[in-house]
N, C-alpha and C. Protein backbone atom coordinates (compact mmCIF):
# COMPACT_ATOMS: atom_id res chain seq x y z
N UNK A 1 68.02 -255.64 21.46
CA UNK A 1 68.42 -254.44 22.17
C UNK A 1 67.32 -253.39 22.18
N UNK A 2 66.44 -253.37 20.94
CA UNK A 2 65.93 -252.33 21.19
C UNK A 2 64.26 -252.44 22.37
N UNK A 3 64.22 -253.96 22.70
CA UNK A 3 62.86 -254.20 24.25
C UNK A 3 63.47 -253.36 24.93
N UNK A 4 65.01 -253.49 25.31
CA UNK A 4 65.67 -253.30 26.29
C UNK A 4 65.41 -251.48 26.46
N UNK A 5 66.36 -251.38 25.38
CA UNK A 5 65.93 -249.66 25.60
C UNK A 5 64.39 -248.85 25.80
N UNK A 6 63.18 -250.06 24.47
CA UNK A 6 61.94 -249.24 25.67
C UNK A 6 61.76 -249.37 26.63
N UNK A 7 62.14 -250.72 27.66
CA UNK A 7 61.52 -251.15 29.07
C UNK A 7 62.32 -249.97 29.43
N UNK A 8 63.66 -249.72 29.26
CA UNK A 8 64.59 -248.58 30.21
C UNK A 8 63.87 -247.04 30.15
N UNK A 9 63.28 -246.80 28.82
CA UNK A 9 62.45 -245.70 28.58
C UNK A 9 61.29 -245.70 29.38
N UNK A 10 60.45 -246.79 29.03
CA UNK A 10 59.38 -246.82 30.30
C UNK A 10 59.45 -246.54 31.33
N UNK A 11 60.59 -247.18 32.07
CA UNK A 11 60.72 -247.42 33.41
C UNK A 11 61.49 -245.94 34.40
N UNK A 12 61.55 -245.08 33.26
CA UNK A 12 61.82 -243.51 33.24
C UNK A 12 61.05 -243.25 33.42
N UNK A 13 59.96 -243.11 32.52
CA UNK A 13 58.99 -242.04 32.34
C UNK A 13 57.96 -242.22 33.87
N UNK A 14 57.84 -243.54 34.14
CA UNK A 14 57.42 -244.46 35.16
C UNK A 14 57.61 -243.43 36.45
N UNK A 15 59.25 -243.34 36.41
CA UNK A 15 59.84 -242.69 37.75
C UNK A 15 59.43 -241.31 37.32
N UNK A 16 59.67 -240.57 36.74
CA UNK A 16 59.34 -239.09 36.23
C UNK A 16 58.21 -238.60 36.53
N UNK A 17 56.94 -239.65 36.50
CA UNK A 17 55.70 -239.49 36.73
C UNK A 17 55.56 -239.74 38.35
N UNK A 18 56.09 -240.29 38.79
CA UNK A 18 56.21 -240.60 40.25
C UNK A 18 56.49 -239.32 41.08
N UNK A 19 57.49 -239.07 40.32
CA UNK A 19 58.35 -237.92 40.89
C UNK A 19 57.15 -236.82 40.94
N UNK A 20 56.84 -236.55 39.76
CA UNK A 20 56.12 -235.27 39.66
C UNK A 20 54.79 -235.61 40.39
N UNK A 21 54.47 -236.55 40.65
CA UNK A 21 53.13 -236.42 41.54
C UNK A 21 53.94 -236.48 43.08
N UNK A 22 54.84 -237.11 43.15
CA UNK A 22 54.89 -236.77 44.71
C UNK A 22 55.01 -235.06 44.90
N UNK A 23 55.60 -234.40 43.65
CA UNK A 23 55.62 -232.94 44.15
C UNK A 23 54.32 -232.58 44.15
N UNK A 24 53.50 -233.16 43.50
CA UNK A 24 52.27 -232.26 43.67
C UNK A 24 51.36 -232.82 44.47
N UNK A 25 51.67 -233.93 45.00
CA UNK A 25 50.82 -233.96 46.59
C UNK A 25 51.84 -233.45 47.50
N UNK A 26 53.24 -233.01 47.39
CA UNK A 26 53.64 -232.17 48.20
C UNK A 26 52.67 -230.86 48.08
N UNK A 27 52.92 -229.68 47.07
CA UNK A 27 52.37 -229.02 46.74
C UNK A 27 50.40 -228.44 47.39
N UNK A 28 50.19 -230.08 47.02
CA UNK A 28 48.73 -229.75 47.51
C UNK A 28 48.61 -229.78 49.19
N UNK A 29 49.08 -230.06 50.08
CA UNK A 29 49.55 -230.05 51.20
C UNK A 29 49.62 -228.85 51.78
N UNK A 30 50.74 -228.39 51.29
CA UNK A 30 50.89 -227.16 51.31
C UNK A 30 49.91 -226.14 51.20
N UNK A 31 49.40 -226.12 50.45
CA UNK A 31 48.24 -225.34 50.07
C UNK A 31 47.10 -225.52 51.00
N UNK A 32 46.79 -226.79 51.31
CA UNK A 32 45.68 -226.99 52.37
C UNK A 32 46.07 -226.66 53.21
N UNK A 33 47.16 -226.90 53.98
CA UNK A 33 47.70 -226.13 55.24
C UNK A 33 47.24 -224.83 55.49
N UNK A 34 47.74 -223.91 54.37
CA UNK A 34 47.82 -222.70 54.49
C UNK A 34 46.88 -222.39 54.40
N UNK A 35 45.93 -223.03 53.73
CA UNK A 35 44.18 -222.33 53.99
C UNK A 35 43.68 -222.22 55.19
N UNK A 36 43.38 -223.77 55.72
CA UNK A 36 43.74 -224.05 56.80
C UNK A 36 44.02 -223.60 57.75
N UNK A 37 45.01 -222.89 57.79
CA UNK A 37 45.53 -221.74 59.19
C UNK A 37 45.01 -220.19 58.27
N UNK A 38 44.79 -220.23 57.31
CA UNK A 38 44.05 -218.68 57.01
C UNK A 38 42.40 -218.65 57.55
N UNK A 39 41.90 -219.81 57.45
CA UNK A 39 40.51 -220.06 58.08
C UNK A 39 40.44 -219.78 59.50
N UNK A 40 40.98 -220.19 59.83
CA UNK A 40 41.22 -220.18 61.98
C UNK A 40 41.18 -218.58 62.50
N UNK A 41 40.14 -218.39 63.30
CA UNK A 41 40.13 -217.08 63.34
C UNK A 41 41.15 -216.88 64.64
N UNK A 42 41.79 -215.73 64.68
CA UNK A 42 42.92 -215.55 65.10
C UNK A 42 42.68 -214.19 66.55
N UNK A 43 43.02 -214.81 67.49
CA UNK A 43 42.45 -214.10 68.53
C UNK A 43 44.09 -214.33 69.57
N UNK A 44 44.90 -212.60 69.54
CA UNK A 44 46.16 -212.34 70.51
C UNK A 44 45.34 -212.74 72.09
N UNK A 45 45.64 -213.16 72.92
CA UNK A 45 45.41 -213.14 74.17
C UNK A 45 45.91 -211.90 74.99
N UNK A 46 47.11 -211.83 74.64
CA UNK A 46 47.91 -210.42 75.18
C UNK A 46 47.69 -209.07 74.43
N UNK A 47 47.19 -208.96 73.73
CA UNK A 47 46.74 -207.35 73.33
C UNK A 47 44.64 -207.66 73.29
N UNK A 48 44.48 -206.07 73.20
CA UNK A 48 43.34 -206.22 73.44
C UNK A 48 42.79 -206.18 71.76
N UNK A 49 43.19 -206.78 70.67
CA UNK A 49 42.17 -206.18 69.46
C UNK A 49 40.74 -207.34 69.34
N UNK A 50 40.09 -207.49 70.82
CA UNK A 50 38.68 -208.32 70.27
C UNK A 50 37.94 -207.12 71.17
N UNK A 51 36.78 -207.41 70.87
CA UNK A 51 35.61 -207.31 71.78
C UNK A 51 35.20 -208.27 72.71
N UNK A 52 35.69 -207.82 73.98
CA UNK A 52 35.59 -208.43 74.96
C UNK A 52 34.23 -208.90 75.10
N UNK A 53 32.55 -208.48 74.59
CA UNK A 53 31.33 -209.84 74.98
C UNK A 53 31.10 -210.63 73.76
N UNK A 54 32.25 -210.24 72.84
CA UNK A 54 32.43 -211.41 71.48
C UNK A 54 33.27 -212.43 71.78
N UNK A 55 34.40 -212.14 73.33
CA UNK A 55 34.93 -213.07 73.17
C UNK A 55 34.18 -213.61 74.50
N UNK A 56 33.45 -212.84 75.35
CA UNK A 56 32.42 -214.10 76.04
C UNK A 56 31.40 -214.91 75.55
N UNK A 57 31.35 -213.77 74.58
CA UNK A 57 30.23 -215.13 73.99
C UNK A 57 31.07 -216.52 73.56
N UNK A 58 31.87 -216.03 72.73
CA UNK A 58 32.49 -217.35 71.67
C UNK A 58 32.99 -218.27 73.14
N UNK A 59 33.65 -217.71 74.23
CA UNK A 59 34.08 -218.65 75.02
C UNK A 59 33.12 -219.59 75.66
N UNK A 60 31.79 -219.14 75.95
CA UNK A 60 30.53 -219.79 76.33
C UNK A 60 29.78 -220.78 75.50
N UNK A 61 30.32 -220.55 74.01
CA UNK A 61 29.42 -221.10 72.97
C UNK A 61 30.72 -222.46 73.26
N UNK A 62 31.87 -222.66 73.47
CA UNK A 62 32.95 -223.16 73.39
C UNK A 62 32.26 -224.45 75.21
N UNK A 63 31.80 -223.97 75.57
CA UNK A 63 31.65 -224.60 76.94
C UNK A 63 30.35 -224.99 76.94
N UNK A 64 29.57 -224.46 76.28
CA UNK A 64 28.31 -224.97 76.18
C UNK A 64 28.69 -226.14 74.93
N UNK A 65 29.19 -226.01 74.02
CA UNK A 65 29.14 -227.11 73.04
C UNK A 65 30.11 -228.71 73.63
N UNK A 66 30.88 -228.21 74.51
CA UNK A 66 31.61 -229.13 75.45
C UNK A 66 31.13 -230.10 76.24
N UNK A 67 30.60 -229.63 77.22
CA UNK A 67 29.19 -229.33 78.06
C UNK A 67 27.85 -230.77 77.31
N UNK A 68 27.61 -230.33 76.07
CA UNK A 68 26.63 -230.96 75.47
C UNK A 68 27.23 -232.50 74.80
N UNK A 69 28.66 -232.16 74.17
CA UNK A 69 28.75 -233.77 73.41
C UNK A 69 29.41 -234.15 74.72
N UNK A 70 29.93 -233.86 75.45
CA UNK A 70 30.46 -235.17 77.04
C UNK A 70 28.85 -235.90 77.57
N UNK A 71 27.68 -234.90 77.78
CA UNK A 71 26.86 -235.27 77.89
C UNK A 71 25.96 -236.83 77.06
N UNK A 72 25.80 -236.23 75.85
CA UNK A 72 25.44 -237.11 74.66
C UNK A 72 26.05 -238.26 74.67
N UNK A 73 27.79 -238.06 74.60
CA UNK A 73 28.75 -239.45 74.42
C UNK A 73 28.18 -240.32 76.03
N UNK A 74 28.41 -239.49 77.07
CA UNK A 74 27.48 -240.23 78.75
C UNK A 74 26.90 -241.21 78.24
N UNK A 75 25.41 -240.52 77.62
CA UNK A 75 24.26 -241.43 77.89
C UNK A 75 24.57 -242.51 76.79
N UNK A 76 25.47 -242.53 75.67
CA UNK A 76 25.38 -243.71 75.36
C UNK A 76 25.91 -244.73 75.74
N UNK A 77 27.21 -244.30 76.83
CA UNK A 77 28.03 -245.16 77.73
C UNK A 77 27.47 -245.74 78.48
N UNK A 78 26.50 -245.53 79.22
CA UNK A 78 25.71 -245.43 80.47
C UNK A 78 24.53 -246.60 80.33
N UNK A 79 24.21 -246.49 78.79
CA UNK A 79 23.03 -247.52 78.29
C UNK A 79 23.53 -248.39 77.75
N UNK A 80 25.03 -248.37 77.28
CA UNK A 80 25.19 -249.50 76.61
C UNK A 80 26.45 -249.92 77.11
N UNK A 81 26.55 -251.21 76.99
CA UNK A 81 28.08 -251.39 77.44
C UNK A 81 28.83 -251.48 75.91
N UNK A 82 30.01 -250.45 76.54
CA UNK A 82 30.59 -249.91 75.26
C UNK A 82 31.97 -251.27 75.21
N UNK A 83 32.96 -250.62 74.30
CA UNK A 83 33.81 -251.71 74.48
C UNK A 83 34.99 -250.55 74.30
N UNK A 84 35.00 -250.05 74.42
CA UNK A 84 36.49 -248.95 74.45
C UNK A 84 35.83 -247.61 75.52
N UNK A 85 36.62 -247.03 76.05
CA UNK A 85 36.57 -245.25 76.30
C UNK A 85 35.59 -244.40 75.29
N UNK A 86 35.37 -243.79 76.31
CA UNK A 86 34.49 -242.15 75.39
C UNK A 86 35.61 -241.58 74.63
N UNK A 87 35.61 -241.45 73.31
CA UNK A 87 36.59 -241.03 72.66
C UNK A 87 36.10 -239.51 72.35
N UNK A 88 36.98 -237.82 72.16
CA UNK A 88 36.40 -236.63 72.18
C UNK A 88 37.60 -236.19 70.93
N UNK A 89 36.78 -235.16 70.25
CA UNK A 89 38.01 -234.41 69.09
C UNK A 89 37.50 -233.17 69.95
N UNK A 90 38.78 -232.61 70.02
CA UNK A 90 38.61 -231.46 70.62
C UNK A 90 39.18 -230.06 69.52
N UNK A 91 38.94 -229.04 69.93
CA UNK A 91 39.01 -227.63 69.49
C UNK A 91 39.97 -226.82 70.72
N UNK A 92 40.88 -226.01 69.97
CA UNK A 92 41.17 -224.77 71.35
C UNK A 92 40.38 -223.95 70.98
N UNK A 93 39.82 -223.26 72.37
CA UNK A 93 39.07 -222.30 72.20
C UNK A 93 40.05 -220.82 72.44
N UNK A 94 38.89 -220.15 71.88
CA UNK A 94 40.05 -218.59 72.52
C UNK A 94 40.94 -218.07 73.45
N UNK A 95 40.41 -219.05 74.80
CA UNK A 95 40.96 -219.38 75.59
C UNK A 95 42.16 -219.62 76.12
N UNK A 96 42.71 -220.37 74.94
CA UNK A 96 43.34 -221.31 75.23
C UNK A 96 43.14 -222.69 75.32
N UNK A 97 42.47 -223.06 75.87
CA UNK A 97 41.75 -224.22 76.74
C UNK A 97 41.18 -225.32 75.83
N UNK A 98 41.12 -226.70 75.78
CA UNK A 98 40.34 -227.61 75.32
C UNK A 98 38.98 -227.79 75.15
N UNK A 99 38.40 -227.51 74.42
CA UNK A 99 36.98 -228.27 74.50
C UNK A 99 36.49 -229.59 73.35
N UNK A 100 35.84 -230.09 73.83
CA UNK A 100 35.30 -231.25 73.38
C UNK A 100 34.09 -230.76 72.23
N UNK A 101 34.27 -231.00 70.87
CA UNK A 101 33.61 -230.67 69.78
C UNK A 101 32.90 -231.78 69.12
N UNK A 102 32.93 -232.90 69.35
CA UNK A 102 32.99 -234.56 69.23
C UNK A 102 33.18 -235.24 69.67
N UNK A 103 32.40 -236.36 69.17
CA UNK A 103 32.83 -237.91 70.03
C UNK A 103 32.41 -238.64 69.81
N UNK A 104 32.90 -240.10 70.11
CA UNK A 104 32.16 -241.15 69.93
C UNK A 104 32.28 -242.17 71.04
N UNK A 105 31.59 -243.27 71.05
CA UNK A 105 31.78 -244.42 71.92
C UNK A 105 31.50 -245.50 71.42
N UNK A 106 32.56 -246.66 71.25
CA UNK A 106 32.16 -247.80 70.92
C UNK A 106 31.45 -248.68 71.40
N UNK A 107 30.32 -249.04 71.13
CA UNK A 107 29.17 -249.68 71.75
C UNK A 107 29.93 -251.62 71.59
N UNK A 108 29.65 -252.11 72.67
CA UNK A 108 29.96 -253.74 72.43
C UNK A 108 28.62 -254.25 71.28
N UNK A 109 28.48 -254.81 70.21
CA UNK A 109 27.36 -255.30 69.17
C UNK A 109 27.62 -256.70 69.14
N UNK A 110 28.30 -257.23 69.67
CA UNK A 110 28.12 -258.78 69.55
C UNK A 110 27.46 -259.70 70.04
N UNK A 111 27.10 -260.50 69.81
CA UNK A 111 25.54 -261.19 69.36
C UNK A 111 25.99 -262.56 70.07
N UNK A 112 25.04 -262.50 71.80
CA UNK A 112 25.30 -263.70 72.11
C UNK A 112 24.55 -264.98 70.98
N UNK A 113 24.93 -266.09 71.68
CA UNK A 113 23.71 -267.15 70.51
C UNK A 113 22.36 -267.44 70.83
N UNK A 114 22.13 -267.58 72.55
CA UNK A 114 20.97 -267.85 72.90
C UNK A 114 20.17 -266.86 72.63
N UNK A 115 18.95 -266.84 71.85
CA UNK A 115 18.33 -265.95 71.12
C UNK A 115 17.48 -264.63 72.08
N UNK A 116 17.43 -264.70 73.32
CA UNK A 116 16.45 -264.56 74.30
C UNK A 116 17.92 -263.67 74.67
N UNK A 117 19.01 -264.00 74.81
CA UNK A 117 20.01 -263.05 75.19
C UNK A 117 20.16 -261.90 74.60
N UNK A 118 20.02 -262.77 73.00
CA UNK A 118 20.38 -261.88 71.95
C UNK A 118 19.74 -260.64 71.68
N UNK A 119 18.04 -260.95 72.05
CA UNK A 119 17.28 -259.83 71.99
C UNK A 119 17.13 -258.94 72.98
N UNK A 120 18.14 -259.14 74.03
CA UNK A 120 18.19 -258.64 75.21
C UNK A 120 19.46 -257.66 74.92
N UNK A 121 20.21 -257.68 74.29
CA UNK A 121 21.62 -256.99 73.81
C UNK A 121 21.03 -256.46 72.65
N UNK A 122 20.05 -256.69 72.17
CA UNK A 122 19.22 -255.85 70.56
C UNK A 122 18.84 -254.50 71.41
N UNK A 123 17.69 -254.83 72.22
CA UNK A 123 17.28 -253.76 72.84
C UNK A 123 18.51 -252.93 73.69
N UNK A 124 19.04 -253.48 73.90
CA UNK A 124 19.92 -252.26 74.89
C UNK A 124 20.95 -251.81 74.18
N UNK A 125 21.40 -251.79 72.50
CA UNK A 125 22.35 -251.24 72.08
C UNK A 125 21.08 -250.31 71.08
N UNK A 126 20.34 -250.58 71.03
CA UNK A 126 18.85 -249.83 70.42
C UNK A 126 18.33 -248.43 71.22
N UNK A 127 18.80 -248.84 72.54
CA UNK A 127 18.22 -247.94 73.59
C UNK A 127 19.43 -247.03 73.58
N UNK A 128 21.24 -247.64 73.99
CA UNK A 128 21.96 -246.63 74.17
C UNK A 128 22.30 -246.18 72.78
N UNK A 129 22.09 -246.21 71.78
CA UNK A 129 22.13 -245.53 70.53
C UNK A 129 21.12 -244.24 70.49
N UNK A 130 19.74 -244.75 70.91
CA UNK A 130 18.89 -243.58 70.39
C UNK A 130 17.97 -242.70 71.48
N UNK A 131 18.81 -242.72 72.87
CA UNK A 131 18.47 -242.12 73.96
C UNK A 131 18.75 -240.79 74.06
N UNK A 132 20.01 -240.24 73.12
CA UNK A 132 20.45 -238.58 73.55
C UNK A 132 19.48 -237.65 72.59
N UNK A 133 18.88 -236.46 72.99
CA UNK A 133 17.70 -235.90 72.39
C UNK A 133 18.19 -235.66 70.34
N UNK A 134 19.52 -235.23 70.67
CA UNK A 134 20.16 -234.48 69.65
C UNK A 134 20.76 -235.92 68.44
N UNK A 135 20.26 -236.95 67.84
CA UNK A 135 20.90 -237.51 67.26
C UNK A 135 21.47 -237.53 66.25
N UNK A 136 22.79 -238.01 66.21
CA UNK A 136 23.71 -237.89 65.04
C UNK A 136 22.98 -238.71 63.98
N UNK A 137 24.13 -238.88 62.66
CA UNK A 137 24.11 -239.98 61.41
C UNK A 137 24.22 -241.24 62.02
N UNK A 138 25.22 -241.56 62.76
CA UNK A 138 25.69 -243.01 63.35
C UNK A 138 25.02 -243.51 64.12
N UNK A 139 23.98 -242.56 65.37
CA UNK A 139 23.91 -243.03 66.13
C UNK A 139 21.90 -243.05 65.41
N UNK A 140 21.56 -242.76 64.15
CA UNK A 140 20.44 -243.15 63.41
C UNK A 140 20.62 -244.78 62.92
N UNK A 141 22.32 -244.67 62.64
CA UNK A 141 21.77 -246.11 61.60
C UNK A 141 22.38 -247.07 62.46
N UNK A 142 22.76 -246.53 63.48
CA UNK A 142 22.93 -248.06 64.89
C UNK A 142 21.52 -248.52 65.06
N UNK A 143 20.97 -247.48 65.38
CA UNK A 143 19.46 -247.65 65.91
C UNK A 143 18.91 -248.27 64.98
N UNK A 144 18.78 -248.05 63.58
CA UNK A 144 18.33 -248.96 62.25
C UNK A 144 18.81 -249.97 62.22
N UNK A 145 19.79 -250.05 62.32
CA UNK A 145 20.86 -251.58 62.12
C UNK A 145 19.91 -252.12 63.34
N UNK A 146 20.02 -252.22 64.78
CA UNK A 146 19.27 -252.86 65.83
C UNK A 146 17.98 -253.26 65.34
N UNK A 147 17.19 -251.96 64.99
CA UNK A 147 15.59 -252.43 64.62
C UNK A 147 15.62 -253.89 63.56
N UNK A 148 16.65 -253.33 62.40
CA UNK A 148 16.61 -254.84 61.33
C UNK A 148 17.05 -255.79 61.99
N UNK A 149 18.10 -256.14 63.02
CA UNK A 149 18.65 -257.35 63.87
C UNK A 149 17.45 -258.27 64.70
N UNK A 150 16.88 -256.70 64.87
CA UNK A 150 15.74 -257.73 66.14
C UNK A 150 14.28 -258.21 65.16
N UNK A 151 14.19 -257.79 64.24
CA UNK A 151 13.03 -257.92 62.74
C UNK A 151 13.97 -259.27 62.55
N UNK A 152 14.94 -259.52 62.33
CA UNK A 152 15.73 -261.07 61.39
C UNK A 152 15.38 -261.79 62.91
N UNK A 153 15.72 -261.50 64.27
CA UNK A 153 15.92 -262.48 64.99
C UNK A 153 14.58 -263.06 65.41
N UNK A 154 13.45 -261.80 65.37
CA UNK A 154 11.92 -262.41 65.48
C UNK A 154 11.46 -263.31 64.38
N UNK A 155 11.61 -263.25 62.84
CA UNK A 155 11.79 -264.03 61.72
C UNK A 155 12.14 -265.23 62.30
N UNK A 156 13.41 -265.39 62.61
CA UNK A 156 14.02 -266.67 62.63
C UNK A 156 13.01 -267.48 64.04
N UNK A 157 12.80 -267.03 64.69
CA UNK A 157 12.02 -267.31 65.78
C UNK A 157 10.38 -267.93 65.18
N UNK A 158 10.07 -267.23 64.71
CA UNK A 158 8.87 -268.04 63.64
C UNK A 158 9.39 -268.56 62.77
N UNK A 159 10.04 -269.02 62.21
CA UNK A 159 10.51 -270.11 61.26
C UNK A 159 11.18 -271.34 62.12
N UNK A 160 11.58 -271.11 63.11
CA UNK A 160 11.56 -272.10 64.71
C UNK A 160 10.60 -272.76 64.78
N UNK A 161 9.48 -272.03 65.13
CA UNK A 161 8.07 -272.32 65.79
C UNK A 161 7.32 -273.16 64.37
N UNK A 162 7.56 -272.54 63.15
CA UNK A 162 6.97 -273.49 61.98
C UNK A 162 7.20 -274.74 61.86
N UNK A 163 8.30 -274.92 61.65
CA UNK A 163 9.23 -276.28 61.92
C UNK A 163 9.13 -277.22 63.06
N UNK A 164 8.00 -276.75 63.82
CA UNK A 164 8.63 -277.56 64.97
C UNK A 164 6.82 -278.37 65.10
């Protein structure tokens, strides 16, 4: 009797501990939220308390930054054949209005077999990776990842030619 009563004790304390962490990732939630919306700068549309060339500016900086990643996400669409949609995270601006703050595009990377193809799909996911002036993290180590693909596939190509 007495396994019985520790497994039943355990299997308390077990739930108790459960319990109290789900409150406190409730808890922490909460808290991020509320920062969260205390961070967001807060602009009435219907009363006047901004400065009207603070809020042209911010609305311009909002359209110019729009403006620039639709651009960027373009040219990698454009060079590479992607395999999904231009994907965008957007922002409201003061506005109201949507803008595009991010993005990405999934590039197609799969590797025909004929090797002469292959280096033909090296270079052009090499090219639409590292064509937009402004490059990201991802669109550095696509471009790296390509350079090492087409370094292994020239390798293997002389180790062809040795052998033969």
């Amino acid at each position: 009797m007495e396994l019985k009563s520790d497994y039943l004790s355990a299997s308390t304390i077990y739930a108790q501990l459960a319990q109290k962490k789900s409150e406190l990732a409730s808890i922490d939630k909460k808290e991020f939220e509320k920062s969260a919306f205390e961070k967001k700068d807060k602009v009435v549309l219907g009363e006047k308390n901004y400065d009207e060339s603070d809020y042209s500016r911010v609305v311009e900086k909002f359209k110019s930054k729009d403006k620039e990643i639709r651009n960027h996400e373009q040219i990698h669409a454009n060079l590479g054949k992607s395999s999904s949609p231009i994907n965008y995270n957007y922002q409201m601006g003061p506005d109201g209005k949507l803008y595009a703050m991010g993005g990405y595009v999934k590039l197609d990377v799969s590797m025909p077999t004929d090797p002469k193809a292959a280096m033909a799909k090296i270079e052009q996911i090499k090219k639409a990776s590292s064509s937009p002036d402004d490059l990201s993290a991802a669109d550095l180590g696509i471009a790296q990842t390509a350079n090492l693909n087409k370094m292994l596939l020239l390798s293997l190509k002389g180790d062809e030619n040795e052998n033969r």
